[in-house]
Protein backbone atom coordinates (compact mmCIF):
# COMPACT_ATOMS: atom_id res chain seq x y z
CA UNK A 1 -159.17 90.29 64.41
CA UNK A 2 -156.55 92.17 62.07
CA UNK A 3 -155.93 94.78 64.81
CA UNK A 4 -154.85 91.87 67.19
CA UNK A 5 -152.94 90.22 64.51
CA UNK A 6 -150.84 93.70 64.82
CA UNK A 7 -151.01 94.21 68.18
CA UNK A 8 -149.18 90.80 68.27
CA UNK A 9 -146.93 90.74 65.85
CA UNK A 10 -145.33 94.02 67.05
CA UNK A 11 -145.39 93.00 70.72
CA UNK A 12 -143.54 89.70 69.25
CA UNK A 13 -140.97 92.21 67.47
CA UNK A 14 -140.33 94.34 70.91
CA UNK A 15 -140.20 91.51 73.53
CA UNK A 16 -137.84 88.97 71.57
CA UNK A 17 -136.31 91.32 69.18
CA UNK A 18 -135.60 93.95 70.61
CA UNK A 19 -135.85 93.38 74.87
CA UNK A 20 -134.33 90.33 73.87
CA UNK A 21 -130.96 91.73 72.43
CA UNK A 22 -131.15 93.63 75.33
CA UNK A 23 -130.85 90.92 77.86
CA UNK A 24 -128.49 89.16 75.81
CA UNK A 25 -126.15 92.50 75.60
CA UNK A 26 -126.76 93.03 79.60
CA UNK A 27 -125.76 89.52 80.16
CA UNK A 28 -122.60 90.17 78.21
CA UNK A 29 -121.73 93.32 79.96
CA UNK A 30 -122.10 95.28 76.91
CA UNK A 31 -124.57 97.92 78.44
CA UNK A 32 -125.00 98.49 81.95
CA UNK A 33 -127.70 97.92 84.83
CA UNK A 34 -128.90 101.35 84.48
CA UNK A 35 -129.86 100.87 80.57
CA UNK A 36 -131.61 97.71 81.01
CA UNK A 37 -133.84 99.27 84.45
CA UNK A 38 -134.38 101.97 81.15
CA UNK A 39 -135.54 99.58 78.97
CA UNK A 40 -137.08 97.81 81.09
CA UNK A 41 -139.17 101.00 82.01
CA UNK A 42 -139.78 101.64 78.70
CA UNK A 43 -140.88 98.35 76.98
CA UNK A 44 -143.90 98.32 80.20
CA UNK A 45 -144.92 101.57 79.42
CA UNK A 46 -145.44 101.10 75.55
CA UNK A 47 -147.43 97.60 76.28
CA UNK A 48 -148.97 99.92 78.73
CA UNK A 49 -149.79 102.69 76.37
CA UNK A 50 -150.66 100.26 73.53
CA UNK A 51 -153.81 98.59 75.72
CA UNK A 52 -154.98 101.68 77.09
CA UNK A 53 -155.20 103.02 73.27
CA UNK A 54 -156.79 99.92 72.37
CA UNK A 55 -158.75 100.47 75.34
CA UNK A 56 -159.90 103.95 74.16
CA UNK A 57 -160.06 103.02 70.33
CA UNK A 58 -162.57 99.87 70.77
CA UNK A 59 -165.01 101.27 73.68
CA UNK A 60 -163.55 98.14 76.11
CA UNK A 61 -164.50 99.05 79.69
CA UNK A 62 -160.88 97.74 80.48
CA UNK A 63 -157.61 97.32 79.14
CA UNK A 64 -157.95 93.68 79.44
CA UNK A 65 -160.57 93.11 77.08
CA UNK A 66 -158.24 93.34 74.76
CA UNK A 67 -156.30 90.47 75.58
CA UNK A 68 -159.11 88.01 76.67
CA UNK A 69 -160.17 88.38 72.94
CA UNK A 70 -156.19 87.85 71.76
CA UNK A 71 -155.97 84.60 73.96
CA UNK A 72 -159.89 83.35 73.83
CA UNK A 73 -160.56 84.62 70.39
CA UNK A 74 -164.33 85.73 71.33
């Protein structure tokens, strides 16, 4: 259960924290179309990497596993 508790708290941090500013900066033409695509790319890649580690760390047949037991708490 703690390992979730991290997993979640960090993917909190990166989607509202930190993609969040980002929308809010691309909305107010601060950084362009390009960076966000970047970011964009970037924040699905780490959630990416993050359940296929979790994925390799626990022995789960597939990377959503891991989430069934976040949301369903089995």
């Amino acid at each position: 259960m703690f390992n979730h508790c991290r997993f979640t708290g960090s993917t909190w941090a990166a989607l509202f924290y930190g993609y969040g500013n980002i929308l809010c900066m691309y909305y107010f033409n601060s950084i362009s179309g390009k960076f966000l695509l970047a970011a964009t790319a970037g924040l699905i890649s780490w959630i990416g990497m993050a359940l296929w580690r979790d994925t390799v760390v626990y022995g789960h047949s597939s990377p959503l596993r891991s989430l069934k037991e976040l949301v369903f708490v089995s």
